[in-house]
PDB file of N, CA and C in Angstrom:
ATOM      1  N   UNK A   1     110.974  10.604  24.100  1.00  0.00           N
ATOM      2  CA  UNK A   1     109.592  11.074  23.954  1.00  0.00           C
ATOM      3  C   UNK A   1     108.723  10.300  24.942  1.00  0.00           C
ATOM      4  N   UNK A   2     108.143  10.889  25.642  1.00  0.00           N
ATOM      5  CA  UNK A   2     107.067  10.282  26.637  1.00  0.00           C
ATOM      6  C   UNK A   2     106.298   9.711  25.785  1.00  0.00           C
ATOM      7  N   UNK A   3     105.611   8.691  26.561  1.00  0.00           N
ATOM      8  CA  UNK A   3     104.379   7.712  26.210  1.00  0.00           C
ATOM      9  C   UNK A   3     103.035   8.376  26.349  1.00  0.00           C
ATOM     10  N   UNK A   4     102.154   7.643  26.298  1.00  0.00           N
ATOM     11  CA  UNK A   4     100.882   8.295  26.195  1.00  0.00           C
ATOM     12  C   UNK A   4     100.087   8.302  27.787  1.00  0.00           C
ATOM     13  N   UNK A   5     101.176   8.093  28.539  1.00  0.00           N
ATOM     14  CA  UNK A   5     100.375   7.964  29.973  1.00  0.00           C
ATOM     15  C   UNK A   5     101.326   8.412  31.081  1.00  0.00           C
ATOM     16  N   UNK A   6     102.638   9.321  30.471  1.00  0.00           N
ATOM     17  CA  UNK A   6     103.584   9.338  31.250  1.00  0.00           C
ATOM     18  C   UNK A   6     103.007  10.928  31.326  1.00  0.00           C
ATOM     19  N   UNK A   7     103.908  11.393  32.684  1.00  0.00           N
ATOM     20  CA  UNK A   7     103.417  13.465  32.778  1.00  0.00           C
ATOM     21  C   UNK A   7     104.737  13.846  31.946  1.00  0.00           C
ATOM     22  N   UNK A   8     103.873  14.884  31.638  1.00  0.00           N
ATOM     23  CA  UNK A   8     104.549  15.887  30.421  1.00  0.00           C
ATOM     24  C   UNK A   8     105.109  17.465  31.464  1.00  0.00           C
ATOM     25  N   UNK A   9     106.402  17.448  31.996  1.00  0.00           N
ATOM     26  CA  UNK A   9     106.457  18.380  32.302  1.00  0.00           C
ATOM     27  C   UNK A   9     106.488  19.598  31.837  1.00  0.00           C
ATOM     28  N   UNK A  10     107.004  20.846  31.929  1.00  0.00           N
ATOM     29  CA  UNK A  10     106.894  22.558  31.622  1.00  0.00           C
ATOM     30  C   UNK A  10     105.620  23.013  31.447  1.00  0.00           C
ATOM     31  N   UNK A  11     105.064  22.888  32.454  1.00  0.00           N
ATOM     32  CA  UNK A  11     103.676  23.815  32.136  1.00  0.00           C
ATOM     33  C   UNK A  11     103.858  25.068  32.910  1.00  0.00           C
ATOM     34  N   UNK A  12     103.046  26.063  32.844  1.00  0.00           N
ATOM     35  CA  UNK A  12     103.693  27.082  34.259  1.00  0.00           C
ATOM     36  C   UNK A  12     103.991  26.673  35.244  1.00  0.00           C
ATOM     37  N   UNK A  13     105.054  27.097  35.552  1.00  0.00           N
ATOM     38  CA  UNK A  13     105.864  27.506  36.857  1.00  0.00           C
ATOM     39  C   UNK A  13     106.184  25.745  37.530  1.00  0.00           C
ATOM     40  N   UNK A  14     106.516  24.958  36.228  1.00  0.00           N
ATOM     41  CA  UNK A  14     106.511  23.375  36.489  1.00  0.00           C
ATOM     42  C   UNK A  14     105.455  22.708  36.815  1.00  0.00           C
ATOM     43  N   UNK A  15     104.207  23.068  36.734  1.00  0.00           N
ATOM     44  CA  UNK A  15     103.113  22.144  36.747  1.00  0.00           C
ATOM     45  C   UNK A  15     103.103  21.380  35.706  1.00  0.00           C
ATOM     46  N   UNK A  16     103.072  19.620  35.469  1.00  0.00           N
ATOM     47  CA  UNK A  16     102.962  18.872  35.140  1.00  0.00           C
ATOM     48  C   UNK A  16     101.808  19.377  33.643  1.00  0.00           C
ATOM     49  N   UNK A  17     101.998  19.329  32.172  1.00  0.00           N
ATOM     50  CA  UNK A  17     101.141  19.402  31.563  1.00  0.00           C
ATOM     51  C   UNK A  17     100.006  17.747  31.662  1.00  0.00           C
ATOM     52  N   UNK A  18      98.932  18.120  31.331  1.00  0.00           N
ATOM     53  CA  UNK A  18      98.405  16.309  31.246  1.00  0.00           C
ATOM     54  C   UNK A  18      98.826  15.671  30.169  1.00  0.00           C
ATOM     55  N   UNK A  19      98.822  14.258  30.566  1.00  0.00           N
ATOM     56  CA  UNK A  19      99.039  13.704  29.357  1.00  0.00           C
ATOM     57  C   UNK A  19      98.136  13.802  27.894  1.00  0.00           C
ATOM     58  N   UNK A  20      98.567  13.261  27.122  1.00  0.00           N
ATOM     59  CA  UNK A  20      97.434  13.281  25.561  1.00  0.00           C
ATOM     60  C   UNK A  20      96.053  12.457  25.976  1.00  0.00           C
ATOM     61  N   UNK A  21      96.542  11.249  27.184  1.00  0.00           N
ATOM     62  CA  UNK A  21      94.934  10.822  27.375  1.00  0.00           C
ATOM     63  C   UNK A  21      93.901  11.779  28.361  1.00  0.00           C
ATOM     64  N   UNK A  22      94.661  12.456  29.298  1.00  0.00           N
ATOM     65  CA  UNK A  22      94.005  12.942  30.507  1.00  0.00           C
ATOM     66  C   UNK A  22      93.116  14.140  29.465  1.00  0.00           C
ATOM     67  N   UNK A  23      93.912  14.988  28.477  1.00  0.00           N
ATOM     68  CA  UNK A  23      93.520  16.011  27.558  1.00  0.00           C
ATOM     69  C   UNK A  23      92.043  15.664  27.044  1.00  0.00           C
ATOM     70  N   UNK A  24      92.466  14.365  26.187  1.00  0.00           N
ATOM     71  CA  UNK A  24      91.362  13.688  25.105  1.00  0.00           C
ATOM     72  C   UNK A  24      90.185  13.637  26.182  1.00  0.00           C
ATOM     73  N   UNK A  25      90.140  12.964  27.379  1.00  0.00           N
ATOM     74  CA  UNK A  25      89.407  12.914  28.153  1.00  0.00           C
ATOM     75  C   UNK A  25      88.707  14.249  28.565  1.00  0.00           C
ATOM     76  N   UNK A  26      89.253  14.925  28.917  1.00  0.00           N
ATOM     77  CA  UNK A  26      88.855  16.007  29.458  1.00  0.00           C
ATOM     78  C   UNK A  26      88.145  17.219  27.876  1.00  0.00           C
ATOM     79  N   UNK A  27      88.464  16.522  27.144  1.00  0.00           N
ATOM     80  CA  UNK A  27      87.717  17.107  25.638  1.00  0.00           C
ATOM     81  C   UNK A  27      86.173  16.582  25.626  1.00  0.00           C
ATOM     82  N   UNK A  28      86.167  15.093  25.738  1.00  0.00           N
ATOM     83  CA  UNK A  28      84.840  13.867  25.210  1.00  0.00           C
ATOM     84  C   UNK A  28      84.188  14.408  26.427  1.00  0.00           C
ATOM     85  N   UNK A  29      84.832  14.775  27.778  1.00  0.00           N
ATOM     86  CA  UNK A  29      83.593  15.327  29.067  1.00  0.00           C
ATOM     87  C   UNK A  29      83.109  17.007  28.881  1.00  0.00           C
ATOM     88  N   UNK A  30      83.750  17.586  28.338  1.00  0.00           N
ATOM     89  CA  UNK A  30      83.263  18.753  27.785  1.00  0.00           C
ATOM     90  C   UNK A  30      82.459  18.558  26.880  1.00  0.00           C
ATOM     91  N   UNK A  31      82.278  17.877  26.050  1.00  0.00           N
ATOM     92  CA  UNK A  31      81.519  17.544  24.674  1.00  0.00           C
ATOM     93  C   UNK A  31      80.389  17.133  25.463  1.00  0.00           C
ATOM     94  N   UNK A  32      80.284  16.063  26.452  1.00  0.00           N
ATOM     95  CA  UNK A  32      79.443  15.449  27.142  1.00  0.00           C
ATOM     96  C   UNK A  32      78.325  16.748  27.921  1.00  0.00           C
ATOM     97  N   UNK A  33      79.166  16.842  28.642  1.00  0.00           N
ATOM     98  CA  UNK A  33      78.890  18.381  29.030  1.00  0.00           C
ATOM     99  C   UNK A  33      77.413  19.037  28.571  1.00  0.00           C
ATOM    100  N   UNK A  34      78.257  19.564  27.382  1.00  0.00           N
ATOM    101  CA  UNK A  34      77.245  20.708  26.629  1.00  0.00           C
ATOM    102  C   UNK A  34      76.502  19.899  25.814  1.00  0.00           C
ATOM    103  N   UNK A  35      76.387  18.765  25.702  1.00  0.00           N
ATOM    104  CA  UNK A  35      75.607  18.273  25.252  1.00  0.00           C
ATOM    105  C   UNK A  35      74.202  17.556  26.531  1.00  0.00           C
ATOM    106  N   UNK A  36      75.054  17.457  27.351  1.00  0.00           N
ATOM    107  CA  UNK A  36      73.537  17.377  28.451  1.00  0.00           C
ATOM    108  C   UNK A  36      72.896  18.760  28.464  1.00  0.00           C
ATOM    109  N   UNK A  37      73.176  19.689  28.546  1.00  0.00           N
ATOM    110  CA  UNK A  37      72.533  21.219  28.546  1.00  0.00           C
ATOM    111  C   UNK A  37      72.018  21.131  27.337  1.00  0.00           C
ATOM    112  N   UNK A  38      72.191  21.064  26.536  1.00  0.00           N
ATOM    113  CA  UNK A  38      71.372  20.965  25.159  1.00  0.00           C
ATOM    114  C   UNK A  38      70.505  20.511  25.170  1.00  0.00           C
ATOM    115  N   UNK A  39      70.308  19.222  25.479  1.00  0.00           N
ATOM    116  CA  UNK A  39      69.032  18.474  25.795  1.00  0.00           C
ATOM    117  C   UNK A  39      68.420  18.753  26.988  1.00  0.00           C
ATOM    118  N   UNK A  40      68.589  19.297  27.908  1.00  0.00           N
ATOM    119  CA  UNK A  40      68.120  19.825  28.403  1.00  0.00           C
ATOM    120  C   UNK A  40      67.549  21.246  28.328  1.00  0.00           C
ATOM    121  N   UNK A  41      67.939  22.248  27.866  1.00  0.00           N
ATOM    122  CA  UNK A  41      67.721  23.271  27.107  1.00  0.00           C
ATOM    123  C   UNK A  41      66.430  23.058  25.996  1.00  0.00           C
ATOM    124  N   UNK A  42      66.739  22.138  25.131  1.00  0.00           N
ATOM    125  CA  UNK A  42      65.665  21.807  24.010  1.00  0.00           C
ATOM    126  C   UNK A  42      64.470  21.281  24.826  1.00  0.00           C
ATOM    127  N   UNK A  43      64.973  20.618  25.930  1.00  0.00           N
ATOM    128  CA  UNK A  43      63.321  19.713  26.722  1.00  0.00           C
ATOM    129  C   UNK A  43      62.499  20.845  27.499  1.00  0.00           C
ATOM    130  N   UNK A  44      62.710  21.703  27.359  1.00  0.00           N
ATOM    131  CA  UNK A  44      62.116  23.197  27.811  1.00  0.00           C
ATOM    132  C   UNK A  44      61.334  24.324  26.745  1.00  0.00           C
ATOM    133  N   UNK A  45      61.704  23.869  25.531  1.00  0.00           N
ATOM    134  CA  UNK A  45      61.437  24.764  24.370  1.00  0.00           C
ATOM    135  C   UNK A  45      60.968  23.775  23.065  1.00  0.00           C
ATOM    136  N   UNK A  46      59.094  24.396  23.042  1.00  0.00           N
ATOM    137  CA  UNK A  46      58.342  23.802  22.126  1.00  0.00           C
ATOM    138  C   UNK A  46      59.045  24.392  20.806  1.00  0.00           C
ATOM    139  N   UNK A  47      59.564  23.423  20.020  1.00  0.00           N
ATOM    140  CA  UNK A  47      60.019  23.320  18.261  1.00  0.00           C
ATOM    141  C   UNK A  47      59.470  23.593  17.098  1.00  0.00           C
ATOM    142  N   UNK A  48      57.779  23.137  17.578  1.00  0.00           N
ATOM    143  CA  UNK A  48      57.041  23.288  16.630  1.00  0.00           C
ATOM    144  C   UNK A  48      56.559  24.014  15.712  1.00  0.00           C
ATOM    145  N   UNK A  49      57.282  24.664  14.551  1.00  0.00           N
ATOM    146  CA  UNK A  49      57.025  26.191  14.001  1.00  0.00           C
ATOM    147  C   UNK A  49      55.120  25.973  13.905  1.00  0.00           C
ATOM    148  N   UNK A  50      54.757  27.123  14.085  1.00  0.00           N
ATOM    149  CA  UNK A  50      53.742  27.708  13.764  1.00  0.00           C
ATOM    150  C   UNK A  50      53.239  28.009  12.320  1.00  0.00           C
ATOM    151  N   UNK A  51      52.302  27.476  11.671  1.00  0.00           N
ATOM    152  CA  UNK A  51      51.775  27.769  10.907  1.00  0.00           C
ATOM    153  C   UNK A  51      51.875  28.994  10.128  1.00  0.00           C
ATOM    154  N   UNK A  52      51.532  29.580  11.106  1.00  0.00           N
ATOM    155  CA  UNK A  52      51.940  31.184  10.578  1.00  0.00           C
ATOM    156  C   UNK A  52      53.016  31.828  10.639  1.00  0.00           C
ATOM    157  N   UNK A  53      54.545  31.294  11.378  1.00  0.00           N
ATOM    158  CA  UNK A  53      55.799  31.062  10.908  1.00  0.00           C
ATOM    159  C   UNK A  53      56.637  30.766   9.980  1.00  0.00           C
ATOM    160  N   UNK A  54      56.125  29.539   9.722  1.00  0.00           N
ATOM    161  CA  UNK A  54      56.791  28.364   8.898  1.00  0.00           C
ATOM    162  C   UNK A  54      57.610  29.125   7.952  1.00  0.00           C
ATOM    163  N   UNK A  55      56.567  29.761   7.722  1.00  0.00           N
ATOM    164  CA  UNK A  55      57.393  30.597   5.962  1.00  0.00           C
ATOM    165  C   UNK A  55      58.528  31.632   6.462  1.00  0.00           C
ATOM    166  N   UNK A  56      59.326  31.803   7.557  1.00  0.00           N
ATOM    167  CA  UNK A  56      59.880  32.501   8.000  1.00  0.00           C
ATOM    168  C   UNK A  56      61.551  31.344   8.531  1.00  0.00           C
ATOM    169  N   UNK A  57      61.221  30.088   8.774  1.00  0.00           N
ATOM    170  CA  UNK A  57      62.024  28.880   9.195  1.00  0.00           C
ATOM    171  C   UNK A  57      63.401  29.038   8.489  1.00  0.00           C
ATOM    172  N   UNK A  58      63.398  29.013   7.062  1.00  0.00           N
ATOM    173  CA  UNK A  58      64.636  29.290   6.150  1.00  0.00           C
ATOM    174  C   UNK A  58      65.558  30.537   5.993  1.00  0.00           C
ATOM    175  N   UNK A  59      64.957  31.480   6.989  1.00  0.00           N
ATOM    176  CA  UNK A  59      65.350  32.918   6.613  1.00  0.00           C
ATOM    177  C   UNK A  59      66.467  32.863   7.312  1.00  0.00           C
ATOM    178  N   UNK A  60      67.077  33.647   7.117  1.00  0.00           N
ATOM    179  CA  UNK A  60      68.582  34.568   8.022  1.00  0.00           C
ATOM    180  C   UNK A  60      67.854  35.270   9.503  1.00  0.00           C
ATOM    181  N   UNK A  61      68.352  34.968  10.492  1.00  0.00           N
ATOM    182  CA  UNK A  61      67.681  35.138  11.606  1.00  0.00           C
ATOM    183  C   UNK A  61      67.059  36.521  11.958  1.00  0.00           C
ATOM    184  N   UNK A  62      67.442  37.663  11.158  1.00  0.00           N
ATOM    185  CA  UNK A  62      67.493  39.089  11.419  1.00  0.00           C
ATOM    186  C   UNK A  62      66.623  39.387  10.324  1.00  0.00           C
ATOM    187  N   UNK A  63      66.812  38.676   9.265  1.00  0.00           N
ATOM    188  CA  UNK A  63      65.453  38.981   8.312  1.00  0.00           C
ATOM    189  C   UNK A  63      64.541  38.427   8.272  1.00  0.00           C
ATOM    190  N   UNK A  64      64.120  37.343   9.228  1.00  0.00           N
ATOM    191  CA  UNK A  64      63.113  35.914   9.946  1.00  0.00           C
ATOM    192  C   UNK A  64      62.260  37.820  10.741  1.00  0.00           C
ATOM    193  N   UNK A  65      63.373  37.433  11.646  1.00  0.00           N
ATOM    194  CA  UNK A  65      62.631  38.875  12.684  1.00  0.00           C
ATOM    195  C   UNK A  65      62.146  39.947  11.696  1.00  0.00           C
ATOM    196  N   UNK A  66      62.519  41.121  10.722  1.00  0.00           N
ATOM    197  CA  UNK A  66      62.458  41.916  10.295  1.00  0.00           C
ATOM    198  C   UNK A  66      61.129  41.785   9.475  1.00  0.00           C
ATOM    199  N   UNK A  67      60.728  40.560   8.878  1.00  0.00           N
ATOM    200  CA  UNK A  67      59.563  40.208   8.493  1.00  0.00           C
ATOM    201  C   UNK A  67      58.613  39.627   9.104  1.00  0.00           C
ATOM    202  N   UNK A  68      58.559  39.190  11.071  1.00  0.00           N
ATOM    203  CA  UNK A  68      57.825  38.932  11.958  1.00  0.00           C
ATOM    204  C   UNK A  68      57.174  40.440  12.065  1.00  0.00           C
ATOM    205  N   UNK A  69      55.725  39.591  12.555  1.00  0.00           N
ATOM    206  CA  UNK A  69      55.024  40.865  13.045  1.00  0.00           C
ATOM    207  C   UNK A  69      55.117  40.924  14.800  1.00  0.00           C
ATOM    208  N   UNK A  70      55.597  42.119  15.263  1.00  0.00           N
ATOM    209  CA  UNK A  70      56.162  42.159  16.486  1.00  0.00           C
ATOM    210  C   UNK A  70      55.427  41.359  17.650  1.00  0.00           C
ATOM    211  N   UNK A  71      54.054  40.943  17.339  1.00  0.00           N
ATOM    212  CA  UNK A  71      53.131  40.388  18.247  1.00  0.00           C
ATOM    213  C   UNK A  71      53.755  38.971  18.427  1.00  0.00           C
ATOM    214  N   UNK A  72      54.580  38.552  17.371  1.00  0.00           N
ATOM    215  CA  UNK A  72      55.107  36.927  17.315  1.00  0.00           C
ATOM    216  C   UNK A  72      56.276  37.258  16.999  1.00  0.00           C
ATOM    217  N   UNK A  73      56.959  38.219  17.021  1.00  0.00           N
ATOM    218  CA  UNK A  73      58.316  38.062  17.789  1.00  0.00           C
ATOM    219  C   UNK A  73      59.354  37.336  18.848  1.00  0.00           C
ATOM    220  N   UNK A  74      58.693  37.010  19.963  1.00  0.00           N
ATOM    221  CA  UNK A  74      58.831  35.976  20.664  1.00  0.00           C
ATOM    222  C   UNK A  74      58.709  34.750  20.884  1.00  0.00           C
ATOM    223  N   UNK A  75      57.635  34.099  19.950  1.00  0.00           N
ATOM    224  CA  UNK A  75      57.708  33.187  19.331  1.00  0.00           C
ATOM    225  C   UNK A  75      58.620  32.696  18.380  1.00  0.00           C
ATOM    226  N   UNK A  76      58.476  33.363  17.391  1.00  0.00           N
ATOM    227  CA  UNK A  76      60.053  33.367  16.771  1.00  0.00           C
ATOM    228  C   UNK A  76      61.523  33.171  17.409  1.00  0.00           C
ATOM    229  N   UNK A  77      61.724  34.090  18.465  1.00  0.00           N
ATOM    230  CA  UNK A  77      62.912  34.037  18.727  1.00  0.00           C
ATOM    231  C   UNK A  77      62.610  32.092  19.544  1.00  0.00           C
ATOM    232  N   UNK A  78      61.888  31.887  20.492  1.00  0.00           N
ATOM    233  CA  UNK A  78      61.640  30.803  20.563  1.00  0.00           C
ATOM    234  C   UNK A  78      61.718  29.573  19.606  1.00  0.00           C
ATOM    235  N   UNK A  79      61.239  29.662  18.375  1.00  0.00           N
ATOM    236  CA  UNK A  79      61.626  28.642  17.318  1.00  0.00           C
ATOM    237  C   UNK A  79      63.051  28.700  16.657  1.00  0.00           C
ATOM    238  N   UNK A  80      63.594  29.921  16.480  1.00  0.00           N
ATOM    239  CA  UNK A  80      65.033  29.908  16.274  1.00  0.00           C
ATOM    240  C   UNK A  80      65.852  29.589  17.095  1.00  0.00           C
ATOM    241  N   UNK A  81      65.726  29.754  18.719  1.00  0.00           N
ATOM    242  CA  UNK A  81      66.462  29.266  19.333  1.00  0.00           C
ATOM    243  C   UNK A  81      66.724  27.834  19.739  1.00  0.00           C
ATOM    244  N   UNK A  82      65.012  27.356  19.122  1.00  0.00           N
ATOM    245  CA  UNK A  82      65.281  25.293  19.250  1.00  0.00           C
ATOM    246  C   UNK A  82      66.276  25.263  17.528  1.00  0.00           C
ATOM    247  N   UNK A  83      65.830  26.073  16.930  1.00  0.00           N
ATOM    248  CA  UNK A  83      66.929  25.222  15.963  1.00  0.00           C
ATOM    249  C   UNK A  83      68.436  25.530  16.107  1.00  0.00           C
ATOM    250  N   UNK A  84      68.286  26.493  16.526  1.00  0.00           N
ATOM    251  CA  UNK A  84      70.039  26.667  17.431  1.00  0.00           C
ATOM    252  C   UNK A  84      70.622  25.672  17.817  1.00  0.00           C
ATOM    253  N   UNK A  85      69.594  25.589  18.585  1.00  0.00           N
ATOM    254  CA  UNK A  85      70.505  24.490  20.027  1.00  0.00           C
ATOM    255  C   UNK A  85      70.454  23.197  19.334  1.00  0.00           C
ATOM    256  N   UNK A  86      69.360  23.145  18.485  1.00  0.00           N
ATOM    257  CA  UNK A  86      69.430  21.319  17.847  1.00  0.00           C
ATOM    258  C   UNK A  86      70.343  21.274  16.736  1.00  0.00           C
ATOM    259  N   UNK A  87      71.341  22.135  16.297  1.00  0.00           N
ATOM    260  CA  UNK A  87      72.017  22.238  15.293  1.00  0.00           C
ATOM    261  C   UNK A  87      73.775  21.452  15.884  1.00  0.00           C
ATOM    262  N   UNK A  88      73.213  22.667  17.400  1.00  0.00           N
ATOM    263  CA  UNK A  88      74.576  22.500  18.588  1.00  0.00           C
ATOM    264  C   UNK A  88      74.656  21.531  18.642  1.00  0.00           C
ATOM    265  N   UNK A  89      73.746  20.894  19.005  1.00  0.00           N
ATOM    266  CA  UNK A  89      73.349  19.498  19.701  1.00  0.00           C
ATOM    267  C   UNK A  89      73.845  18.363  18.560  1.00  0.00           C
ATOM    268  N   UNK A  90      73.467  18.003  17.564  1.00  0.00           N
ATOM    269  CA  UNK A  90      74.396  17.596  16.393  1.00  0.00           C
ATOM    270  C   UNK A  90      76.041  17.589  16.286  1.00  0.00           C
ATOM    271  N   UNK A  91      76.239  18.828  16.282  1.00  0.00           N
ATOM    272  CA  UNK A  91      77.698  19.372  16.262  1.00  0.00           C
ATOM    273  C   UNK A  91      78.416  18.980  17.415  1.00  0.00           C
ATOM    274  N   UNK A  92      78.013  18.850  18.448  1.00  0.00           N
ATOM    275  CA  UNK A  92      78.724  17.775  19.918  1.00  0.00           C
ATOM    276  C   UNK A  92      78.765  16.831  19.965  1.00  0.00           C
ATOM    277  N   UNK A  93      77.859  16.138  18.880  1.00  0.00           N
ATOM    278  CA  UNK A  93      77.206  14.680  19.720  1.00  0.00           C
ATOM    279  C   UNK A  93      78.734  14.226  18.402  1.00  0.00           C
ATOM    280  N   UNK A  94      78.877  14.827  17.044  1.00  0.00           N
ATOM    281  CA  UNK A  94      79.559  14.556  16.398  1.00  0.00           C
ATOM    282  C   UNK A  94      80.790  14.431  16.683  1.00  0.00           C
ATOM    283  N   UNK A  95      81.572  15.627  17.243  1.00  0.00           N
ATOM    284  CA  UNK A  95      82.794  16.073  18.056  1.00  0.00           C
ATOM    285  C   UNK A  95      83.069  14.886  18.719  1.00  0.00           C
ATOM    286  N   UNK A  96      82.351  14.613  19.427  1.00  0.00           N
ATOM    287  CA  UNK A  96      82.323  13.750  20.916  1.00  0.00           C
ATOM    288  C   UNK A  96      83.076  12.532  20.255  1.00  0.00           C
ATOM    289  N   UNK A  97      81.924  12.438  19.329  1.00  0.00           N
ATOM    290  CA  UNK A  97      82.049  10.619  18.584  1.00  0.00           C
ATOM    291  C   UNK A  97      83.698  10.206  18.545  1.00  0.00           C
ATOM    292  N   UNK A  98      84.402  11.653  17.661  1.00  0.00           N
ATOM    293  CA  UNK A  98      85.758  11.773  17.053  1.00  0.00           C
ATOM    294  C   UNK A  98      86.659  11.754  18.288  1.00  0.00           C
ATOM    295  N   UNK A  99      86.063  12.399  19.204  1.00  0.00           N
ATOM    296  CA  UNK A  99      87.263  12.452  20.366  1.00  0.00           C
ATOM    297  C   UNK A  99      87.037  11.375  21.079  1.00  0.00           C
ATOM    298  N   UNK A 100      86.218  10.951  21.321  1.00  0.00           N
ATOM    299  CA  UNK A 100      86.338   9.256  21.992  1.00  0.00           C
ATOM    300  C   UNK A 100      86.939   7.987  20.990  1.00  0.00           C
ATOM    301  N   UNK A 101      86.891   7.973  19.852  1.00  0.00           N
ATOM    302  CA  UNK A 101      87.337   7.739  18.732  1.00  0.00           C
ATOM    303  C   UNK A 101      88.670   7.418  18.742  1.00  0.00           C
ATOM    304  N   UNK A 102      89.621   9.122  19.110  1.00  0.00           N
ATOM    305  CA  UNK A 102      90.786   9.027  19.435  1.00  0.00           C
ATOM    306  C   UNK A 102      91.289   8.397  20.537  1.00  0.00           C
ATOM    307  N   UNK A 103      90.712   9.258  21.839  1.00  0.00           N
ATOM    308  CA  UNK A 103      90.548   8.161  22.930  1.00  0.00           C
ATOM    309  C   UNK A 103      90.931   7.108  23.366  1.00  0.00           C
ATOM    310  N   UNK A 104      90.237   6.262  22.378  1.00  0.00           N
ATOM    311  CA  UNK A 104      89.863   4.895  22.337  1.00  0.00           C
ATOM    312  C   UNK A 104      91.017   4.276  22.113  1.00  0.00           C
ATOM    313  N   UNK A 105      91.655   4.697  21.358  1.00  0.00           N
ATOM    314  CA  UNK A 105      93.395   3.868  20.801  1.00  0.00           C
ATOM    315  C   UNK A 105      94.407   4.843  21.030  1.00  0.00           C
ATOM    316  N   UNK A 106      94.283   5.613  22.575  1.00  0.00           N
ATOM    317  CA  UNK A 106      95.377   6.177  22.842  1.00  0.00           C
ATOM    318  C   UNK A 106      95.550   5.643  24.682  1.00  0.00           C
TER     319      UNK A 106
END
């Protein structure tokens, strides 16, 4: 059994698979990744529900809309889409933690 730093051959047509660290790595920079776009993404888009929103924040996204009045429609989709991405943004930063985690003692 190979080690954790040796090449893993049979990949197609004999290309070398990566090892378990080159993988893990190449997981925590994807995580990294989409998590710079996220924050970047969010540093573009005001969060702040609207007053006259708010009561719409908890809904199911299609019945948020269905009970917007079309004039703040776009607004809406604007406040749902920061909580999107700040949900994402959570969910990577978490991922990340675990795969560097592994990483770390491989």
């Amino acid at each position: 059994m190979p080690t954790n730093n040796e090449v893993i051959t049979g990949g197609i047509d004999g290309v070398p698979l990566p090892t378990p660290r080159e993988s893990r790595q190449a997981e925590v920079d994807a995580y990294t990744a989409n998590i710079n776009i996220y924050q970047a993404l969010l540093a573009t888009l005001d969060g702040d529900w609207d007053a006259d929103l708010i009561h719409l924040k908890d809904l199911e996204m299609q019945e948020a809309a269905r009970q917007c009045s079309f004039e703040r429609l776009a607004r809406l989709a604007v406040l749902q889409q920061y909580d999107q991405v700040t949900n994402l943004l959570k969910t990577e930063t978490v991922e990340r933690a675990k795969a560097q985690a592994i990483l770390d003692i491989l």
